[in-house]
C-alpha atoms as a PDB file:
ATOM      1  CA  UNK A   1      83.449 114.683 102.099  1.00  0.00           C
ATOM      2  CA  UNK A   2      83.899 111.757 104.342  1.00  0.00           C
ATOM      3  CA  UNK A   3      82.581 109.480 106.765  1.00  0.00           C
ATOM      4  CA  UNK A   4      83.725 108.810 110.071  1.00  0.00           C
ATOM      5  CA  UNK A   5      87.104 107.536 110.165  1.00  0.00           C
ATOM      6  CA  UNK A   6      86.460 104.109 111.635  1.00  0.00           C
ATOM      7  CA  UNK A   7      87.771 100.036 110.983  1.00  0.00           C
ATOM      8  CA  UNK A   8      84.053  98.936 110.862  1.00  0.00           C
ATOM      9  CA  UNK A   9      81.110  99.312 107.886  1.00  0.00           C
ATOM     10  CA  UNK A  10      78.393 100.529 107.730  1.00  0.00           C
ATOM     11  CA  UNK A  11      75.055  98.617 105.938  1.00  0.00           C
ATOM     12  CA  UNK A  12      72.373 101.253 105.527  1.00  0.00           C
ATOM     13  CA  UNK A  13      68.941  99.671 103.929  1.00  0.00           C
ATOM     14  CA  UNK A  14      66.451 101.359 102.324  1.00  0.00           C
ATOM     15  CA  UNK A  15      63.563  99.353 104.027  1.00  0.00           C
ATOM     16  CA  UNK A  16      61.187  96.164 103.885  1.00  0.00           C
ATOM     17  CA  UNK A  17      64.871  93.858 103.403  1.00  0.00           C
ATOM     18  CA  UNK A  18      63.886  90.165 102.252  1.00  0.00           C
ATOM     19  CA  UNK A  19      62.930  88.278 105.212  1.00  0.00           C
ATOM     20  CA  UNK A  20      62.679  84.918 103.800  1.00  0.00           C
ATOM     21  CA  UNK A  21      64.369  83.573 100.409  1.00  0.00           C
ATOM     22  CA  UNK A  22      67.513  84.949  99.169  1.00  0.00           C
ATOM     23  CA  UNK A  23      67.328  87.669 102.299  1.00  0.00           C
ATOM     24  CA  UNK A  24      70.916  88.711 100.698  1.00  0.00           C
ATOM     25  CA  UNK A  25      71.235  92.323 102.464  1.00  0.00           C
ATOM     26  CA  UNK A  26      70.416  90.538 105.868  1.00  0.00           C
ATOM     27  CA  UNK A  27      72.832  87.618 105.274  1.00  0.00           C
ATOM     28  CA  UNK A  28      75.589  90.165 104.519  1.00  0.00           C
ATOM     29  CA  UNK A  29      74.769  92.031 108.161  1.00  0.00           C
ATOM     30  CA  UNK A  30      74.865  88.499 109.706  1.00  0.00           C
ATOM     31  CA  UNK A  31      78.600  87.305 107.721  1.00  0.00           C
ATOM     32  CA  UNK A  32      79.954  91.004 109.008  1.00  0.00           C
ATOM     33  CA  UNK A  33      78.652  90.465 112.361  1.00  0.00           C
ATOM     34  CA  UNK A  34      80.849  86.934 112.568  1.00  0.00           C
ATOM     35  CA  UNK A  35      80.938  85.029 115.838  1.00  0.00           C
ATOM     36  CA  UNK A  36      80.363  88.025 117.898  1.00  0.00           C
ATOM     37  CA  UNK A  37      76.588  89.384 119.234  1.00  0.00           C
ATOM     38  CA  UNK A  38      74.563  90.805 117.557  1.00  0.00           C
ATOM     39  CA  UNK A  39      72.780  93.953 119.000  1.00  0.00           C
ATOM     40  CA  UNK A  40      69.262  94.354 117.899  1.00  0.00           C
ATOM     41  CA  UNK A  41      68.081  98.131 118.317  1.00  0.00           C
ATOM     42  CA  UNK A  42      63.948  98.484 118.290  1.00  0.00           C
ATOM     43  CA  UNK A  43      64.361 101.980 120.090  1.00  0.00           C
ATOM     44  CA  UNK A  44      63.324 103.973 117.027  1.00  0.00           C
ATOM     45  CA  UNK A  45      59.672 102.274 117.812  1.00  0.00           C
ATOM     46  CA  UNK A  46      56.899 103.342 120.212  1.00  0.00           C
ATOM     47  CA  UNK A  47      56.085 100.231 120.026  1.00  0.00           C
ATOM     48  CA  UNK A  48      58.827  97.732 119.417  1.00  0.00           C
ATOM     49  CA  UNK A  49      56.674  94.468 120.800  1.00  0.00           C
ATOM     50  CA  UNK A  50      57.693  92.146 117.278  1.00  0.00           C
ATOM     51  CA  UNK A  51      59.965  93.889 115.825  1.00  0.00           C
ATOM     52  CA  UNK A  52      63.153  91.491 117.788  1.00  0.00           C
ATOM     53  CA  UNK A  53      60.466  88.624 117.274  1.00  0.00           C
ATOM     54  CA  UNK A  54      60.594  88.763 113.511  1.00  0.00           C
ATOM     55  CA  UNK A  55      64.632  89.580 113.203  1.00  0.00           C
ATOM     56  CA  UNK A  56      65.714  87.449 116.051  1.00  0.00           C
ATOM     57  CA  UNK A  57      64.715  84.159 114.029  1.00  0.00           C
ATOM     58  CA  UNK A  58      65.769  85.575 110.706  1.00  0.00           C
ATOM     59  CA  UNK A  59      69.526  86.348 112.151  1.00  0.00           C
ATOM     60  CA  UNK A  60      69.670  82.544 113.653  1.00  0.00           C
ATOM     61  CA  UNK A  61      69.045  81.044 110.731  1.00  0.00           C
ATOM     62  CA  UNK A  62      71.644  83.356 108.720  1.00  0.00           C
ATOM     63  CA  UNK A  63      73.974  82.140 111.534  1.00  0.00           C
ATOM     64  CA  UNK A  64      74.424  84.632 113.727  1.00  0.00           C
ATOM     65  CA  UNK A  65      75.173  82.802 117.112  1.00  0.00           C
ATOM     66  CA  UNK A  66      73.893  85.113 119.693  1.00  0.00           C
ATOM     67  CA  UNK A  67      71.461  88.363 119.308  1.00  0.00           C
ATOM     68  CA  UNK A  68      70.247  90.362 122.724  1.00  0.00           C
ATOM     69  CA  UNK A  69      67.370  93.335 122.355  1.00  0.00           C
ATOM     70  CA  UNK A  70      67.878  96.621 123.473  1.00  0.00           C
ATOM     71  CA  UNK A  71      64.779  99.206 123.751  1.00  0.00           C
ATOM     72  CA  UNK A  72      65.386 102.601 125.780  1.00  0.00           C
ATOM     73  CA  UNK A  73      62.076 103.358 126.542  1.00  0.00           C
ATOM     74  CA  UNK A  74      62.967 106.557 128.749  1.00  0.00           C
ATOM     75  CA  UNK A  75      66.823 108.243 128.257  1.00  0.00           C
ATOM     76  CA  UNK A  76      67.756 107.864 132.134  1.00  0.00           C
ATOM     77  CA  UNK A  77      67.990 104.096 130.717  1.00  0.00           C
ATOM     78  CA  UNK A  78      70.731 104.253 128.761  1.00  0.00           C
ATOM     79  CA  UNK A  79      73.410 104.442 131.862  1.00  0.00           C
ATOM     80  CA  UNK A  80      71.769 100.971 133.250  1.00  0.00           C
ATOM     81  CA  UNK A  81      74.505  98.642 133.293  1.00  0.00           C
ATOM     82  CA  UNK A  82      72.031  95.496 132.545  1.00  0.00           C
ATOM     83  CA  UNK A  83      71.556  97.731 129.818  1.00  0.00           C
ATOM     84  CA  UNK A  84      75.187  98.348 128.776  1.00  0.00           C
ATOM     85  CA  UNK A  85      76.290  94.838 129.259  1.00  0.00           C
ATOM     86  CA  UNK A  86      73.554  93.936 126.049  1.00  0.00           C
ATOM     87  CA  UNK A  87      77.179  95.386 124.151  1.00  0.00           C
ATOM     88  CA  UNK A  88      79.418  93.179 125.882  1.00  0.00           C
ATOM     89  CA  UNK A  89      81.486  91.072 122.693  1.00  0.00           C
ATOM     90  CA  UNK A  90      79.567  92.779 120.213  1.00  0.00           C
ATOM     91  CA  UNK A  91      80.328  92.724 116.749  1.00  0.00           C
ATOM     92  CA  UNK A  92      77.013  94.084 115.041  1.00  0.00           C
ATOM     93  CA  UNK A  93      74.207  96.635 115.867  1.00  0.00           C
ATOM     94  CA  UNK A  94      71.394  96.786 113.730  1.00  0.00           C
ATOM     95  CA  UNK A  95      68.500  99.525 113.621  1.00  0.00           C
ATOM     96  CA  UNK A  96      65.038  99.005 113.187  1.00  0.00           C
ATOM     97  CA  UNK A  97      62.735 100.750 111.857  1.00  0.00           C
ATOM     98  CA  UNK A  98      60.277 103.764 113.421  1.00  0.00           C
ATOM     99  CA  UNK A  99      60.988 107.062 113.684  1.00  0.00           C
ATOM    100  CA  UNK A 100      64.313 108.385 113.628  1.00  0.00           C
ATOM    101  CA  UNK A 101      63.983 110.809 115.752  1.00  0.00           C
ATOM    102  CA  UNK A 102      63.463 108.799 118.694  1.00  0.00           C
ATOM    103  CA  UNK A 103      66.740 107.337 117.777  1.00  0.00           C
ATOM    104  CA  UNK A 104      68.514 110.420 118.389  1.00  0.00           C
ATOM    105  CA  UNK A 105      66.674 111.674 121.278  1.00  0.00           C
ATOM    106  CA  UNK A 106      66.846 108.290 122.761  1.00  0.00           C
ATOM    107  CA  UNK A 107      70.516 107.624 122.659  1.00  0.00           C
ATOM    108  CA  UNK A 108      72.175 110.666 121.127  1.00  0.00           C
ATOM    109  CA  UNK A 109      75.207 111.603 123.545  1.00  0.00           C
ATOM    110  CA  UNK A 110      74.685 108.996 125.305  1.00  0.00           C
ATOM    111  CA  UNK A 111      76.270 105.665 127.297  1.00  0.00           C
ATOM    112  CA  UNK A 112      74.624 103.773 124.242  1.00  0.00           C
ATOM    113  CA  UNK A 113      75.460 105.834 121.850  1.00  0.00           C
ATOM    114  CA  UNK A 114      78.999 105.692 122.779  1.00  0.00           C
ATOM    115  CA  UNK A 115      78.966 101.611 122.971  1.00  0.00           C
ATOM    116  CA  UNK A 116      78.004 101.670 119.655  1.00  0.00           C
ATOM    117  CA  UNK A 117      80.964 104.042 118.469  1.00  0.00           C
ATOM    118  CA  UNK A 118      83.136 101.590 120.090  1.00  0.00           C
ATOM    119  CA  UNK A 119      81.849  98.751 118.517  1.00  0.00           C
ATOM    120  CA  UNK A 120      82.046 100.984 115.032  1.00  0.00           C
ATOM    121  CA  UNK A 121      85.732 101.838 115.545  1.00  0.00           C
ATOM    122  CA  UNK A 122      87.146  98.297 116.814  1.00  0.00           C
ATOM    123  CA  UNK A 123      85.655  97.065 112.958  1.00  0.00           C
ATOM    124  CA  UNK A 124      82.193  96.129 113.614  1.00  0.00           C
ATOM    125  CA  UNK A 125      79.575  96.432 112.003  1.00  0.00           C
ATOM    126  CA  UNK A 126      76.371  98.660 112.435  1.00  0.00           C
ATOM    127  CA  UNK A 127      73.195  98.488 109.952  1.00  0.00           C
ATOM    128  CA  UNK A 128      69.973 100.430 109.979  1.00  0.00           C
ATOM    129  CA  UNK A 129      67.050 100.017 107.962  1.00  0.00           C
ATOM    130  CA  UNK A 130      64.383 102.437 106.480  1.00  0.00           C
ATOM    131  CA  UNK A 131      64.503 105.059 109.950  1.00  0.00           C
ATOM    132  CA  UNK A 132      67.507 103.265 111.260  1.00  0.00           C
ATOM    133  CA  UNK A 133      69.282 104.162 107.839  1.00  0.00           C
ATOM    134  CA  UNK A 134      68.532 107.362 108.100  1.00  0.00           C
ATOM    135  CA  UNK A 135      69.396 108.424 111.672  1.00  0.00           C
ATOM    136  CA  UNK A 136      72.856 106.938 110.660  1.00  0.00           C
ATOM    137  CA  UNK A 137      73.593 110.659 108.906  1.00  0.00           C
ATOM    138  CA  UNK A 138      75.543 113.683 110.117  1.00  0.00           C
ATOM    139  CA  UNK A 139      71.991 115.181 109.434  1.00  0.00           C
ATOM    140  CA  UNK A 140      68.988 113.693 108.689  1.00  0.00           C
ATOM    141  CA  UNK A 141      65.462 113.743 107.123  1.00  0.00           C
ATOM    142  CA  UNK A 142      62.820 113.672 109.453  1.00  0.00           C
ATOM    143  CA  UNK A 143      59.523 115.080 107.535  1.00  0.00           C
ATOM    144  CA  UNK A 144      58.977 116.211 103.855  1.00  0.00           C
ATOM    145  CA  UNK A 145      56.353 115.864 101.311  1.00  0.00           C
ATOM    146  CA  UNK A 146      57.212 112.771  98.433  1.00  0.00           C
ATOM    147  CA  UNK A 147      54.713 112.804  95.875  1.00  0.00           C
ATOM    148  CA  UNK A 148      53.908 116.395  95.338  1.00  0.00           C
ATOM    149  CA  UNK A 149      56.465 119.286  94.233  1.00  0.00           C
ATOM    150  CA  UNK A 150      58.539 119.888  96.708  1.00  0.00           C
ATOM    151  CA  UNK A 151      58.062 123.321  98.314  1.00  0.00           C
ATOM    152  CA  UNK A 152      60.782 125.186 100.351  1.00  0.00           C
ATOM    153  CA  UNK A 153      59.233 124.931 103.604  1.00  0.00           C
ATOM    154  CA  UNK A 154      58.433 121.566 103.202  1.00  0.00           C
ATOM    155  CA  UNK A 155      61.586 119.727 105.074  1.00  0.00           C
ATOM    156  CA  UNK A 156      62.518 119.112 108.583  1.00  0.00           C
ATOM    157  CA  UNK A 157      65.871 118.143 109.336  1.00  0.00           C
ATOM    158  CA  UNK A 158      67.324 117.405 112.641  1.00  0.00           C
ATOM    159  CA  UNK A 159      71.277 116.270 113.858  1.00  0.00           C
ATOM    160  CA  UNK A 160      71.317 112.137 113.557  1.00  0.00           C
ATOM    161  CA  UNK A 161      74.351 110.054 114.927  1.00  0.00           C
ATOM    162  CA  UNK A 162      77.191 110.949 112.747  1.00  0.00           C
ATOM    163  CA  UNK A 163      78.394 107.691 111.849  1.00  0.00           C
ATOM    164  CA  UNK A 164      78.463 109.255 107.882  1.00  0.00           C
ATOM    165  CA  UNK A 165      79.372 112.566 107.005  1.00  0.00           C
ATOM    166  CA  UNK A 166      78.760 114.576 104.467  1.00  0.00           C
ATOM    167  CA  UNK A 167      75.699 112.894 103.122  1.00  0.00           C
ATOM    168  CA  UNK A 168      71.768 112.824 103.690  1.00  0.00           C
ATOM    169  CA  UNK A 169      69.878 109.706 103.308  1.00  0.00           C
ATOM    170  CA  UNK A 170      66.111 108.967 102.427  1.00  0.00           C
ATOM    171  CA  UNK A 171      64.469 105.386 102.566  1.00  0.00           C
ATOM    172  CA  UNK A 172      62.207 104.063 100.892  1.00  0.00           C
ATOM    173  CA  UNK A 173      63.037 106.187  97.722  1.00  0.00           C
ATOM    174  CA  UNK A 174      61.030 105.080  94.934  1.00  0.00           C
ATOM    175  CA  UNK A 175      58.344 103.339  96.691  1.00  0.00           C
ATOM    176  CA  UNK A 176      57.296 107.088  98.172  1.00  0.00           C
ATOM    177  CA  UNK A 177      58.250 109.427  95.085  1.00  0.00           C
ATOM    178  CA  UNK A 178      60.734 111.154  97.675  1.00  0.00           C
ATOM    179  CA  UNK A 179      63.162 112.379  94.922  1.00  0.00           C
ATOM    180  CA  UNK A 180      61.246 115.913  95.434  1.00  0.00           C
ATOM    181  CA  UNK A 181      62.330 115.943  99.254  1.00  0.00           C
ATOM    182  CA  UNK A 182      66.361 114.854  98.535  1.00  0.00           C
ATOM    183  CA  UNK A 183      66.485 117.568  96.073  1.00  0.00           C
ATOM    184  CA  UNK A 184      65.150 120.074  98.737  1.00  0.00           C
ATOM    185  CA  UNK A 185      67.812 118.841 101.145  1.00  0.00           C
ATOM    186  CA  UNK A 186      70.578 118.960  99.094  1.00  0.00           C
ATOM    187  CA  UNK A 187      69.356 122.248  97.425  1.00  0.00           C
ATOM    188  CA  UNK A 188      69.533 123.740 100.758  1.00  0.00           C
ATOM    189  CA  UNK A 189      73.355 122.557 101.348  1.00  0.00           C
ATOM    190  CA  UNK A 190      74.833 121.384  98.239  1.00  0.00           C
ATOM    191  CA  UNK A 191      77.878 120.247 100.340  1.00  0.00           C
ATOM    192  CA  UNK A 192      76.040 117.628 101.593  1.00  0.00           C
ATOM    193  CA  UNK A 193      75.755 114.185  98.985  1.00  0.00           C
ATOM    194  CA  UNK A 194      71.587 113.110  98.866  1.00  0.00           C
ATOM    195  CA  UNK A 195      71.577 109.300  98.598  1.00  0.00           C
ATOM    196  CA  UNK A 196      68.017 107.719  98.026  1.00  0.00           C
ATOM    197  CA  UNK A 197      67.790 104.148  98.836  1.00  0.00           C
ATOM    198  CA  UNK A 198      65.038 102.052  97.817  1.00  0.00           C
ATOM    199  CA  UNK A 199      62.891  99.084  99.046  1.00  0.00           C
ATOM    200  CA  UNK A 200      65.259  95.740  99.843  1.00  0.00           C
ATOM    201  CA  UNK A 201      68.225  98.110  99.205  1.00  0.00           C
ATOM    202  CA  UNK A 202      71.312  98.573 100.578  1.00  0.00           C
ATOM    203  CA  UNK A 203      74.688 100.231 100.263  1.00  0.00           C
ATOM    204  CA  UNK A 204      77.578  99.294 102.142  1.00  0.00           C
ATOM    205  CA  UNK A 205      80.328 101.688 103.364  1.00  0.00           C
ATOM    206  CA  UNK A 206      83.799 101.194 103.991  1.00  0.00           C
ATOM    207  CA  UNK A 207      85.902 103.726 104.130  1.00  0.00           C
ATOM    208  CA  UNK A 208      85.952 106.035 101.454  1.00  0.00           C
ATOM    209  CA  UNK A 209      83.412 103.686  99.105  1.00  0.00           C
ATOM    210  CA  UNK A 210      80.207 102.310  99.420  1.00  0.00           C
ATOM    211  CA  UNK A 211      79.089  99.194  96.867  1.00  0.00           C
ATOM    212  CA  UNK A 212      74.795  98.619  96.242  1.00  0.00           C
ATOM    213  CA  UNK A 213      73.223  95.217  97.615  1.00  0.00           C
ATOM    214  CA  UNK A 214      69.537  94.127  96.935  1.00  0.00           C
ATOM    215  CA  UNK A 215      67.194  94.505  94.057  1.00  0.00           C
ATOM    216  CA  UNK A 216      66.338  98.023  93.473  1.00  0.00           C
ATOM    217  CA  UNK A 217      68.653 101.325  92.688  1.00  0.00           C
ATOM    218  CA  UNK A 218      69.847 103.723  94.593  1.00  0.00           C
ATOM    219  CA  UNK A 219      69.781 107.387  93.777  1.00  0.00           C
ATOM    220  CA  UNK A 220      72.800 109.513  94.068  1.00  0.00           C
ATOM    221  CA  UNK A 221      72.413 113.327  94.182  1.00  0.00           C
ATOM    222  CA  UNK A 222      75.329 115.566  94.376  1.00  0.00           C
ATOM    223  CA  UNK A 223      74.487 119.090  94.333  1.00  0.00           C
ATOM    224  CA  UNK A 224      78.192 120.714  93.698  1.00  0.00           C
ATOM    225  CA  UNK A 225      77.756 121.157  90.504  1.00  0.00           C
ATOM    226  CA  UNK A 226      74.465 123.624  91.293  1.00  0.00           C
ATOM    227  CA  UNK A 227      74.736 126.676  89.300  1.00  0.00           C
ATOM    228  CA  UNK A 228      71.448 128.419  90.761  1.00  0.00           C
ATOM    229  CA  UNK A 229      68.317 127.670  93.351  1.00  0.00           C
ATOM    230  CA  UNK A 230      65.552 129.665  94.608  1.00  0.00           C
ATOM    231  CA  UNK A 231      65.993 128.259  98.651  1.00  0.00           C
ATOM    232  CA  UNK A 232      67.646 131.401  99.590  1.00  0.00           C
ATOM    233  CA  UNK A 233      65.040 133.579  98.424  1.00  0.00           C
ATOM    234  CA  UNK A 234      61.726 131.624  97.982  1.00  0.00           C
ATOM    235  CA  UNK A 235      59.013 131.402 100.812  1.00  0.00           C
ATOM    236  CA  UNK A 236      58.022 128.608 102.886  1.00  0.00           C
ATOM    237  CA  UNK A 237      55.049 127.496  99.847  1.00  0.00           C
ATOM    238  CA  UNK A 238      57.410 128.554  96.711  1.00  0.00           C
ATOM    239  CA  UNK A 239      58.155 124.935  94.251  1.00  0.00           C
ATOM    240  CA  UNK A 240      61.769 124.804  94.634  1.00  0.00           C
ATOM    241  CA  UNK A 241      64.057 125.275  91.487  1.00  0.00           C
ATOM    242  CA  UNK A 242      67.441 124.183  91.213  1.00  0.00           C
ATOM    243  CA  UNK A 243      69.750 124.185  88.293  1.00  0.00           C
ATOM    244  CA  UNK A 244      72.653 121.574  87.588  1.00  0.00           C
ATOM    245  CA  UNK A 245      72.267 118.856  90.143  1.00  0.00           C
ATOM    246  CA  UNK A 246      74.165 115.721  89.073  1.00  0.00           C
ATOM    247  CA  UNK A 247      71.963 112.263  89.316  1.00  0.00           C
ATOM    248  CA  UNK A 248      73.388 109.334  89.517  1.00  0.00           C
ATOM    249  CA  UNK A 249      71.418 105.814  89.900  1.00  0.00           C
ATOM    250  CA  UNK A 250      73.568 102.890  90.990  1.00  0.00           C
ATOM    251  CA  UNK A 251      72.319  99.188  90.704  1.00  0.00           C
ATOM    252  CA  UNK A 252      73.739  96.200  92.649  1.00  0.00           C
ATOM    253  CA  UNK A 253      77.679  95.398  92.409  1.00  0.00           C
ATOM    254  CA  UNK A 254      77.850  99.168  91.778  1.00  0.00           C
ATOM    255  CA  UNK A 255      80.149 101.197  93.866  1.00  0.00           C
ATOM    256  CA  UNK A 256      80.681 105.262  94.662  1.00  0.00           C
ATOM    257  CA  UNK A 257      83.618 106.827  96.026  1.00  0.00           C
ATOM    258  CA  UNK A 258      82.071 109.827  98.319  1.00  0.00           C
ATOM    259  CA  UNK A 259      85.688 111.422  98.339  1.00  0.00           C
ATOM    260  CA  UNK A 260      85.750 111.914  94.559  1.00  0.00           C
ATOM    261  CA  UNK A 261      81.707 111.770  94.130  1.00  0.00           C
ATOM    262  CA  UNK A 262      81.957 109.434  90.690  1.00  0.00           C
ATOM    263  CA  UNK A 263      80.038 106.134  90.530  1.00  0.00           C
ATOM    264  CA  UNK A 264      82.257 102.864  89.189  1.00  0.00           C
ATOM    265  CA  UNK A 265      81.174  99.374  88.061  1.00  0.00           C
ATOM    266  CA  UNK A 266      83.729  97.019  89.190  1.00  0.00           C
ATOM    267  CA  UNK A 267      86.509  95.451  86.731  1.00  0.00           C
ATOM    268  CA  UNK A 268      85.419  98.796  84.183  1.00  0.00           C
ATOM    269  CA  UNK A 269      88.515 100.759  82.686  1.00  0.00           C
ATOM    270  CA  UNK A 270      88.518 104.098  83.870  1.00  0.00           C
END
């Protein structure tokens, strides 16, 4: 399992980041981002009025130098060259929240999305929070019950970006009770690694690894080890079972490598 094989990172946030104080996950988008712009996507919002008004500020005072908005409101927009030229000496992107799926219908396959990639590949950086975290996936959540038993036909999943592979990513983990829903999804395709990211969370991919930022946990579920599930043969209302799914819960200055799927805390002896 990997992510896309890129020079840049990755912060994905689990939602409601600190805004004032210590505001540690945004400072660490801001000190990736460096001299460059910073690219501040409200698309994922029908309505993004104060969503740049509230960042915008926030990024300044963590130092970023420069910051520029970009909302597609209809997809014809994304080939506008006043548009485009928002990317121009880019070094960050960062993902509000919304709904995720008008991320992906927004920009997916398109002159923005592809702006983005290059800003990804040439080492930037790119962070999303709560939906912007989880469009980030190969394949993403989009609806599923949290606090009740999770039933087979509960989830909807749709394609997101791609910029990591091999995993599925829900926000605002504890806060909702959405363990029910990542077991679903990873029940359904053990391949895939469910991470659950909660409130002021963050990991932080680079290659092969991620590390944990903020002050909650983040869940780990890795459904290889499955021995037996009921998806396959259960209707839409059946309470899913599922048999052998490793958990792993990782707190800050922890770190996962997704090729080997083992948790590590730093300076440990193997």
């Amino acid at each position: 399992m990997t992510h896309n094989n890129q020079n840049g990172s990755l912060i994905v946030i689990g939602g409601h980041e600190e805004k004032e104080g210590k505001r540690e996950i945004l400072k660490e988008v801001a000190r990736r981002t460096g001299s460059g712009r910073l690219v501040v996507m409200t698309v994922a919002s029908h309505e993004p009025e104060g969503y740049y008004d509230t960042y915008a500020p926030v990024f300044a005072e963590l130092g970023v130098r420069e910051t520029r908005e970009v909302y597609v409101n209809e997809r014809s927009e994304t080939a506008s060259e006043e548009l485009l030229s928002c990317f121009d000496g880019a070094t960050g992107v960062f993902f509000t929240g919304g709904d995720q799926l008008r991320i992906t219908s927004q920009i997916g396959d398109s002159p923005v999305e592809q702006r983005i990639n290059e800003i990804y590949a040439s080492g930037g950086v790119i962070a999303g929070t709560s939906a912007g975290a989880s469009a980030m996936c190969e394949t993403m959540l989009v609806t599923g019950s949290g606090r009740e038993s999770s039933r087979i036909g509960d989830l909807r999943m749709a394609p997101g970006l791609g910029l990591i592979r091999g995993v599925i990513i829900d926000q605002h983990f504890a806060e909702r009770g959405r363990m029910g829903r990542l077991l679903g999804a990873v029940a359904q395709n053990p391949r895939v690694l469910g991470i659950g990211i909660d409130e002021d969370t963050a990991i932080v991919v680079e290659g092969e690894q991620f590390s944990v930022l903020g002050s909650g946990a983040v869940t780990v579920l890795d459904g290889s080890t499955v021995s037996s599930s009921n998806v396959a043969d259960g209707g839409r209302d059946t309470v899913l079972s599922l048999f052998d799914a490793r958990l792993h819960v990782l707190a800050a200055g922890n770190t996962f490598d997704l090729a080997q799927r083992r948790p590590s805390v730093p300076g440990a002896r193997e």
